[in-house]
Protein backbone atom coordinates (compact mmCIF):
# COMPACT_ATOMS: atom_id res chain seq x y z
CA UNK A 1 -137.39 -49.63 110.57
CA UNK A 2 -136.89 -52.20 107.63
CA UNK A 3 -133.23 -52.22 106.63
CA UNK A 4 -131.09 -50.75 103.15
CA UNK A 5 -131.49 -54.90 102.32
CA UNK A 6 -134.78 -55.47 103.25
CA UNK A 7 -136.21 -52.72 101.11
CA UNK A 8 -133.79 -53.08 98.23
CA UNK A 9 -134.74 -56.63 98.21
CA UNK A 10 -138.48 -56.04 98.47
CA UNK A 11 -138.35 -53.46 95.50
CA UNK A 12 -136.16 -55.56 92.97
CA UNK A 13 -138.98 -58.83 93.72
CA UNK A 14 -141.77 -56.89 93.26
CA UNK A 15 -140.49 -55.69 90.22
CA UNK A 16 -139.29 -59.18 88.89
CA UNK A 17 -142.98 -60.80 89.96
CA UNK A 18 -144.53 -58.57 87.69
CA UNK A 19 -144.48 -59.48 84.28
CA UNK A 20 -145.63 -55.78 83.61
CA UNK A 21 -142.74 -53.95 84.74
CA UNK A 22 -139.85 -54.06 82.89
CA UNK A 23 -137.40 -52.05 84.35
CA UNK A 24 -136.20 -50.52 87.78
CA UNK A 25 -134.57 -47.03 88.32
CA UNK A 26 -132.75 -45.45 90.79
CA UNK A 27 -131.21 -42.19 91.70
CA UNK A 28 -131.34 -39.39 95.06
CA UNK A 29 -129.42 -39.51 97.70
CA UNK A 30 -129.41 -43.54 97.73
CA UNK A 31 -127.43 -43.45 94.80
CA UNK A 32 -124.90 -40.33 95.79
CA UNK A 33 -121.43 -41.85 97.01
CA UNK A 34 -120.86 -38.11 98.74
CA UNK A 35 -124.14 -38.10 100.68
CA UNK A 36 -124.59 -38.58 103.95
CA UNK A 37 -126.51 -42.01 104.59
CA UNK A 38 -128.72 -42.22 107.37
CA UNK A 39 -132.51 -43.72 108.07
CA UNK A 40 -134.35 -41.03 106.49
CA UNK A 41 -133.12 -41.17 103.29
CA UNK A 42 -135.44 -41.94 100.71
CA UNK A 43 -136.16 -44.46 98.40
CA UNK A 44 -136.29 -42.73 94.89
CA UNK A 45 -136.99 -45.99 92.71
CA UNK A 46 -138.98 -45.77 89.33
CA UNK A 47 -140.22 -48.51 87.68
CA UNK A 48 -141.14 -48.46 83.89
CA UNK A 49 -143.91 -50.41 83.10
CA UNK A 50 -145.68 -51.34 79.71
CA UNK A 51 -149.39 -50.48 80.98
CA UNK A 52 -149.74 -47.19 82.86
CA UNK A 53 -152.72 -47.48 83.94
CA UNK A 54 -152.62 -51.00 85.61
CA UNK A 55 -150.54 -48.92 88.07
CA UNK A 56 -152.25 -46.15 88.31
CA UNK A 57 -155.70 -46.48 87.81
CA UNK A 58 -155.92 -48.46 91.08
CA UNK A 59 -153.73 -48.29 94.33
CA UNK A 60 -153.89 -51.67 95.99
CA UNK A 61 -151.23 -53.35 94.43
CA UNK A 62 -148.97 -50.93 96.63
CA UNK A 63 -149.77 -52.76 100.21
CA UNK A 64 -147.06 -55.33 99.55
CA UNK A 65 -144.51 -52.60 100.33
CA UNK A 66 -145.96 -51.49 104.01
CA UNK A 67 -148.11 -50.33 106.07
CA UNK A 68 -148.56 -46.77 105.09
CA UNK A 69 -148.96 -43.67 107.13
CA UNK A 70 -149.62 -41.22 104.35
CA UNK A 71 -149.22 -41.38 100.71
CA UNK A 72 -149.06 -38.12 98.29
CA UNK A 73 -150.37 -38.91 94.41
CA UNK A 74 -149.13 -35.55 93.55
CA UNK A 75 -150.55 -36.31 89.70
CA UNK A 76 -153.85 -36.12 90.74
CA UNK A 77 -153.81 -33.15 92.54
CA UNK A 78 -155.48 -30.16 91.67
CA UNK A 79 -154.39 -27.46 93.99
CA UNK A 80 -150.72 -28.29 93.44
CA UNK A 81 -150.54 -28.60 89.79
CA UNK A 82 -148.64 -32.07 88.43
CA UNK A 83 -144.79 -31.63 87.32
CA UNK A 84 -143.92 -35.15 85.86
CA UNK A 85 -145.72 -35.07 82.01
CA UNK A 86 -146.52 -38.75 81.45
CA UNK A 87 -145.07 -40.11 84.58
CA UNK A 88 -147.15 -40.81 87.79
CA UNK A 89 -145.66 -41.09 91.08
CA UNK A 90 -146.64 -42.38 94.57
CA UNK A 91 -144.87 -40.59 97.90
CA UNK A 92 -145.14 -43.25 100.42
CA UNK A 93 -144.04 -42.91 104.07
CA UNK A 94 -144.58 -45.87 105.95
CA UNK A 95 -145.38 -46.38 109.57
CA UNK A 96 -141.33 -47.76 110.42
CA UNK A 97 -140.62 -44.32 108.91
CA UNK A 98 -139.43 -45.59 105.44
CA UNK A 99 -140.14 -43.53 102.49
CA UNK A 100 -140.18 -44.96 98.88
CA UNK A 101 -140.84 -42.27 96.64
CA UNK A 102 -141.85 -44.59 93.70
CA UNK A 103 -142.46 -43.16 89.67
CA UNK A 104 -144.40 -45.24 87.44
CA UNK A 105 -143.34 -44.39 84.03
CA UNK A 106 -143.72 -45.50 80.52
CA UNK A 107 -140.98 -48.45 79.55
CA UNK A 108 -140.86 -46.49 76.41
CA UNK A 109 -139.19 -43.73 78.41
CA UNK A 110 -136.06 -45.78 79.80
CA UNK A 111 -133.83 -44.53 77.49
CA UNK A 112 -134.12 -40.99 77.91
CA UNK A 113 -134.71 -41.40 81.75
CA UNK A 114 -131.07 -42.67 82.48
CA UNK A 115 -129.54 -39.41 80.30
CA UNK A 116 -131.76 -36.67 83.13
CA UNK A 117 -129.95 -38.06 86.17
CA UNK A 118 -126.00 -38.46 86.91
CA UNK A 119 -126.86 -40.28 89.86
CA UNK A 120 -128.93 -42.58 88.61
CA UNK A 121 -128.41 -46.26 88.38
CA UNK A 122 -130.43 -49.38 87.29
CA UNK A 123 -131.56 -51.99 89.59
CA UNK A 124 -133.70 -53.81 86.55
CA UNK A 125 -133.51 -53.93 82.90
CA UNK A 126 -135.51 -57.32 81.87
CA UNK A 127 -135.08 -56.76 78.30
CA UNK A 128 -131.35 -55.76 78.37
CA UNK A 129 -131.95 -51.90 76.76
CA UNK A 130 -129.14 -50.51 78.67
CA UNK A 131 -125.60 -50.93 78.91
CA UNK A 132 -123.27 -50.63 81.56
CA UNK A 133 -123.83 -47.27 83.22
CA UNK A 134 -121.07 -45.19 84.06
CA UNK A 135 -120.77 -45.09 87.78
CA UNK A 136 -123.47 -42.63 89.54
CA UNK A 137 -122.01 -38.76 90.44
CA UNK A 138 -123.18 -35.93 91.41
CA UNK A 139 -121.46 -33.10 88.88
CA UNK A 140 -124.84 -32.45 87.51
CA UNK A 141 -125.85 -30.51 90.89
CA UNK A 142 -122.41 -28.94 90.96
CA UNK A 143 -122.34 -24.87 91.63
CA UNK A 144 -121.81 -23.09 88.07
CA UNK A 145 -120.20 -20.15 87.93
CA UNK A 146 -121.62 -16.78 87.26
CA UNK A 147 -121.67 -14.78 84.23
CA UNK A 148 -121.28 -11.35 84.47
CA UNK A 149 -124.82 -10.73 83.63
CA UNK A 150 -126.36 -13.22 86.52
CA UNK A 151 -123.84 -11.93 88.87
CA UNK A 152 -125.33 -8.54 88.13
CA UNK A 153 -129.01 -9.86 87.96
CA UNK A 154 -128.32 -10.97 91.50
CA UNK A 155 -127.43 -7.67 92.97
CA UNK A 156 -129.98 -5.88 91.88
CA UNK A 157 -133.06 -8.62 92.79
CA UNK A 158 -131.45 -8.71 96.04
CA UNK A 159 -131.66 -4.80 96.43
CA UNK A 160 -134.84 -4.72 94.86
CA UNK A 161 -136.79 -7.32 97.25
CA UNK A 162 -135.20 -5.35 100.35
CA UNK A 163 -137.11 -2.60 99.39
CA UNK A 164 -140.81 -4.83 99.43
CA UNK A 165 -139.31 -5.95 102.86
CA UNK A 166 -139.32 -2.32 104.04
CA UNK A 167 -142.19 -1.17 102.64
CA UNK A 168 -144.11 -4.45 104.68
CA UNK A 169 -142.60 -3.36 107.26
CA UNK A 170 -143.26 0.43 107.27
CA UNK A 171 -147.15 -0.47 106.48
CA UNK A 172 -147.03 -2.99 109.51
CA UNK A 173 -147.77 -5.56 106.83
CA UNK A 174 -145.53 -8.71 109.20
CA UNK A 175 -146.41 -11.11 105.97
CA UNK A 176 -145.86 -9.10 103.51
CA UNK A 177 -142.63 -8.51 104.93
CA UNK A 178 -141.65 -12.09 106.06
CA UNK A 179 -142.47 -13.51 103.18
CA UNK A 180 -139.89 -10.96 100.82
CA UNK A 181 -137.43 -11.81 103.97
CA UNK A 182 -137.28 -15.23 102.59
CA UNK A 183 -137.43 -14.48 98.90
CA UNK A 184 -134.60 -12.17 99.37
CA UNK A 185 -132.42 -14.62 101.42
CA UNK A 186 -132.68 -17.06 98.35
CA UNK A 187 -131.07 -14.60 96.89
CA UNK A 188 -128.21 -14.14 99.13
CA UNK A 189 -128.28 -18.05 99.04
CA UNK A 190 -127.38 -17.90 95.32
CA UNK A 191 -124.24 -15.20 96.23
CA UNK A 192 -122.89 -17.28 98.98
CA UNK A 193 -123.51 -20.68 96.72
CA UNK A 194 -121.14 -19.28 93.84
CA UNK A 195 -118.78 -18.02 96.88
CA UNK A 196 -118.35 -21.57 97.65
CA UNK A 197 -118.74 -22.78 94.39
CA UNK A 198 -115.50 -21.02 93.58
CA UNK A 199 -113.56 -22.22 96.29
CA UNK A 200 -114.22 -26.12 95.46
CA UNK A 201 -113.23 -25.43 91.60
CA UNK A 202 -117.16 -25.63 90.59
CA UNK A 203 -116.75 -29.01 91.73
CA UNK A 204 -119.42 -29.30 95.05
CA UNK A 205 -123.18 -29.89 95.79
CA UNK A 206 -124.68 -27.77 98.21
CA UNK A 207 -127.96 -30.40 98.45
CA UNK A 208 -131.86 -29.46 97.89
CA UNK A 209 -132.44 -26.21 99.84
CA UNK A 210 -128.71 -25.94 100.39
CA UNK A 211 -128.78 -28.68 102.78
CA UNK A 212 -125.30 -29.07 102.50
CA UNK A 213 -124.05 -25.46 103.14
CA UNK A 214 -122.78 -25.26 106.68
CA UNK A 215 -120.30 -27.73 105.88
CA UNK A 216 -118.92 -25.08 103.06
CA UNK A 217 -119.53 -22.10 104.55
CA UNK A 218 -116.68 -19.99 106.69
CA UNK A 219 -118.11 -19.96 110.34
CA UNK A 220 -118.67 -16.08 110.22
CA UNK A 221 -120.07 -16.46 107.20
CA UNK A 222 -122.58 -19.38 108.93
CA UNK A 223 -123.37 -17.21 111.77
CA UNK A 224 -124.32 -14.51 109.24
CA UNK A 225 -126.80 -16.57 107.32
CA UNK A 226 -128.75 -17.89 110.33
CA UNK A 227 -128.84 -14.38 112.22
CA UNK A 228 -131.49 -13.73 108.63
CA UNK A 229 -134.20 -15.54 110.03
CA UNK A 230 -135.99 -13.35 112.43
CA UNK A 231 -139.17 -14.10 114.44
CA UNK A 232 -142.51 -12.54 114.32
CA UNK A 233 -141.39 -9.14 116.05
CA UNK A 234 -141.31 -5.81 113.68
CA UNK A 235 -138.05 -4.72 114.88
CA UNK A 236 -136.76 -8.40 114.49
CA UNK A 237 -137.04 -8.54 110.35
CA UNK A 238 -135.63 -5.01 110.50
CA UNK A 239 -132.34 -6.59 112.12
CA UNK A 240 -132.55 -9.61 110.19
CA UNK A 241 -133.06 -7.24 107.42
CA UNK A 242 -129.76 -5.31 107.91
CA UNK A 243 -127.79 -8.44 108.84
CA UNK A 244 -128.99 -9.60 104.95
CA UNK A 245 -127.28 -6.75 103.67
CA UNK A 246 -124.01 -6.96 105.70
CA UNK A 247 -123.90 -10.59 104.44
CA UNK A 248 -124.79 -9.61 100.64
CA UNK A 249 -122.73 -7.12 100.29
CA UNK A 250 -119.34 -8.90 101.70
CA UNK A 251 -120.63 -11.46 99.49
CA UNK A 252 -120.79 -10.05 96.31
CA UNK A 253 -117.51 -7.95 97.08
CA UNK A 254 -115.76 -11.38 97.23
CA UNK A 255 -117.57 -12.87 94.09
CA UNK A 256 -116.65 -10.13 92.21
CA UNK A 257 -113.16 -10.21 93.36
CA UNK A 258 -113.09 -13.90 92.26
CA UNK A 259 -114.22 -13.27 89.07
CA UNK A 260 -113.02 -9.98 88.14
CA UNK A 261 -116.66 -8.44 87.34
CA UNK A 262 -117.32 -4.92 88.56
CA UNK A 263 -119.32 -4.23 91.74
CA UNK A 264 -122.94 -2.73 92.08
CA UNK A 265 -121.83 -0.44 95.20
CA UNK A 266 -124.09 2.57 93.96
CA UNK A 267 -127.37 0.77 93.68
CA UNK A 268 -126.49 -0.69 97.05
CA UNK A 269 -125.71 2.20 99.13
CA UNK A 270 -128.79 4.14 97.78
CA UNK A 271 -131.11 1.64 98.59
CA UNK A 272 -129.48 0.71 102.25
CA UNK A 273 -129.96 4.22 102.90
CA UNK A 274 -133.60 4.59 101.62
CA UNK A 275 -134.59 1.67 103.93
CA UNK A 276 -132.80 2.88 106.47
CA UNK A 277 -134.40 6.36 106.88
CA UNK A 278 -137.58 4.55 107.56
CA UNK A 279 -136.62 1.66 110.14
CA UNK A 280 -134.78 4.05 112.79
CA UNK A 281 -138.34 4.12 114.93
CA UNK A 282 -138.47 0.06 115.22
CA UNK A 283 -134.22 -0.81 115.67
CA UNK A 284 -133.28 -0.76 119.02
């Protein structure tokens, strides 16, 4: 695998060769002085460039940075619908198991590209549009604390999804139910987030996909979240179903301790008992 020096070299020289592009972005983990570093990080580099298309239209100009084992051009998919407006980017994982994921965007967009990102930083800027940066942080992705009515909004999605989970379940529909599982642990993600969140002062990433949770979480609390994933087995999603409310509902208790907001016991216990009068044949 190439090294941090290697690749940061090979990026900036490209970019500097190329009388097209006139500046070079950077933000992601690479860029995060509280991330872990290790050899899988990516590469999240953008370059703006004064001729989209020269970049885009065709795809060869990209062998200079490796020997690719698969490349994603998610703007010219169809079955997973573009999310970048006028941007176009190439995901590029290279056979030493680099990654760059590398943006082409307009130069005209420079300006407004270094106010989305906290962590970003600029590797590039030819004709001198930006100033000094302040240094790159992360208190963009920090936890924000609940309002009274999201607090609330939680509760009741969570109780709500358990019930599709049951009802899978009941109809011997393993997919159905699985896939409600999961929506309904994101929920119980976003109660145990603001948990932490309070704890740390609102000050504390918990990474894409809560990457960064284990280090945050209380070890019974830990133990609690992984015992949600079940396996393929009926009576498995019922336990993993009931551990999801043991978790939620110490959860929210302590969230709404921390923030003085009033619990949603009622709606709880009435729908832990409906479910419940219709799992007793699968738990052992």
């Amino acid at each position: 695998m190439r090294s941090v020096e290697q690749m940061m070299n090979m990026i900036i020289q490209v970019a500097e060769e190329d009388s097209g592009i006139r500046a070079v972005g950077m933000n992601g983990s690479r860029t995060n002085p509280n991330a872990p570093t290790d050899q899988f990080q990516d590469y999240d580099i953008v370059y703006f460039v004064t001729d989209m298309s020269t970049y885009t239209k065709h795809h060869d100009w990209l062998h200079v940075f490796g020997e690719r084992l698969i490349m994603q051009t998610p703007e010219d998919m169809e079955l997973y619908p573009p999310e970048l407006g006028g941007r176009y980017s190439f995901l590029m994982l290279f056979t030493d198991g680099t990654r760059i994921d590398l943006t082409i965007a307009p130069a005209s967009e420079l300006e407004a590209y270094v106010d989305e990102d906290t962590l970003t930083v600029m590797l590039l800027d030819k004709d001198e549009r930006i100033g000094t940066l302040p240094p790159p942080s992360e208190r963009m992705y920090w936890v924000t604390p609940p309002t009274v009515r999201s607090y609330g909004d939680c509760c009741n999605e969570f109780y709500w999804l358990s019930t599709y989970v049951a009802k899978g379940l009941w109809r011997d529909e393993i997919l159905y139910a699985h896939d409600h599982l999961h929506k309904l642990r994101d929920v119980l993600m976003q109660m145990l987030v603001w948990r932490i969140g309070h704890d740390y002062a609102y000050r504390v990433n918990i990474g894409k996909s809560g990457k960064y949770i284990q280090q945050y979480a209380d070890e019974e609390e830990w133990a609690g979240l992984v015992e949600t994933y079940a396996t393929g087995e009926k009576a498995d999603v019922w336990r993993a179903l009931e551990r999801s409310f043991a978790l939620f509902s110490a959860l929210s208790d302590k969230v709404a301790k921390q923030n003085h907001y009033p619990r949603h016991t009622d709606e709880g216990e009435r729908v832990e008992a409906y479910v419940r009068r219709g799992n007793r044949g699968f738990l052992r």
